[in-house]
Protein backbone atom coordinates (compact mmCIF):
# COMPACT_ATOMS: atom_id res chain seq x y z
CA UNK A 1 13.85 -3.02 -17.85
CA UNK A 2 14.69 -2.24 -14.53
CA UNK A 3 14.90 1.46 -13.17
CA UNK A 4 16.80 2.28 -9.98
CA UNK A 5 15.15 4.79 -8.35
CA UNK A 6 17.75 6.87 -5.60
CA UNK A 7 14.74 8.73 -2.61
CA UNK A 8 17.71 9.81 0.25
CA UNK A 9 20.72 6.83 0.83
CA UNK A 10 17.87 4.29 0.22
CA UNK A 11 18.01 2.48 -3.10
CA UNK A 12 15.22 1.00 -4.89
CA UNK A 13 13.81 -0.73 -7.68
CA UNK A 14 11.11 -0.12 -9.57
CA UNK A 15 10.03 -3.17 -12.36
CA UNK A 16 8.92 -0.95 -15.04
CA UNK A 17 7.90 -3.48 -17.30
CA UNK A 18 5.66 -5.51 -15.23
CA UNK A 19 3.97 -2.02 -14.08
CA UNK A 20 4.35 -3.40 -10.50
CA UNK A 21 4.44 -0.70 -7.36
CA UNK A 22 7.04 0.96 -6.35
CA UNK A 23 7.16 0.05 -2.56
CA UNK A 24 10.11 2.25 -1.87
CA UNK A 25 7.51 3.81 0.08
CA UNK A 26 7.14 2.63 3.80
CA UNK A 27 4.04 1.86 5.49
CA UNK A 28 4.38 4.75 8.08
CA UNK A 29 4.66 7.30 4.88
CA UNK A 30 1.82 5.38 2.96
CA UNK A 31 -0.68 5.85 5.55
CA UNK A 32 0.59 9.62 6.40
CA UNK A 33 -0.53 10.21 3.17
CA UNK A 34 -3.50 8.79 3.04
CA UNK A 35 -4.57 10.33 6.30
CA UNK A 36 -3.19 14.13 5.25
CA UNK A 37 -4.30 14.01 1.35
CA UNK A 38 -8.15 13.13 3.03
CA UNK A 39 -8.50 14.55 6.83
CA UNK A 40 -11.15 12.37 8.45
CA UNK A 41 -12.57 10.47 5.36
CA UNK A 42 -10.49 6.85 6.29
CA UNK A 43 -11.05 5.13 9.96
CA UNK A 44 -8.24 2.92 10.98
CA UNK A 45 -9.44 -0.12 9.70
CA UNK A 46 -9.47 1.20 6.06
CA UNK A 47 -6.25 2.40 6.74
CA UNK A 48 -4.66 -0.73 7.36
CA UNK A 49 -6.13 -2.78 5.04
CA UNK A 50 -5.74 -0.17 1.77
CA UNK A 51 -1.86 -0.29 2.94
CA UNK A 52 -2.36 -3.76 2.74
CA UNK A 53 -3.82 -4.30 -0.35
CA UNK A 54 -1.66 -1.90 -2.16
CA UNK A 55 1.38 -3.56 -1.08
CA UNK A 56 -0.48 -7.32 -1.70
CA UNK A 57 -1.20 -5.67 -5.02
CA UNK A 58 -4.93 -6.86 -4.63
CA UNK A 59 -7.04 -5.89 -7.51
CA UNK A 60 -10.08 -3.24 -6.90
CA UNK A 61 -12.84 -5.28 -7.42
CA UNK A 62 -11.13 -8.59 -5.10
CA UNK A 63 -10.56 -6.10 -2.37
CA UNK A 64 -14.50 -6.49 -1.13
CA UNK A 65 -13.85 -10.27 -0.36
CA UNK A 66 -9.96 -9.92 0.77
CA UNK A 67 -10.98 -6.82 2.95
CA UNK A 68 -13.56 -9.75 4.75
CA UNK A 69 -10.98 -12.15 4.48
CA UNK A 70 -8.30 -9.71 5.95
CA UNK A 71 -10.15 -8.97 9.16
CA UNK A 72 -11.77 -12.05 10.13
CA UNK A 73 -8.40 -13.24 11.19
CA UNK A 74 -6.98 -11.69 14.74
CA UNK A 75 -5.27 -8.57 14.26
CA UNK A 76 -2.11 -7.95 16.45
């Protein structure tokens, strides 16, 4: 079962039965959130990669080694 989910002109969709994420959310908004909900508790490393991971839809207890594997490659 698919839901369409209407946030402004932008249409998404959200796979309900799966129980994937709803990415209708950008990154920009994403990480405004993070940073407003918790003033000063993320640096900008933890930023990126939690945006990251969320999106990859990387479990909580791979995140350790993908969080290691994440930033031993250059970042642009």
């Amino acid at each position: 079962m698919r839901l369409l989910l209407i946030s402004g002109h932008k249409e998404t969709y959200h796979d309900k039965v799966n129980g994937l994420q709803d990415l209708s959310k950008t990154i920009p908004i994403v990480q405004y959130e993070m940073l407003s909900n918790h003033p000063y508790r993320y640096t900008q490393e933890d930023v990126l990669f939690e945006v990251f991971a969320e999106r990859s839809q990387i479990s909580k207890k791979e995140r350790a080694t993908a969080r290691e594997k994440f930033f031993s490659k250059g970042q642009p």
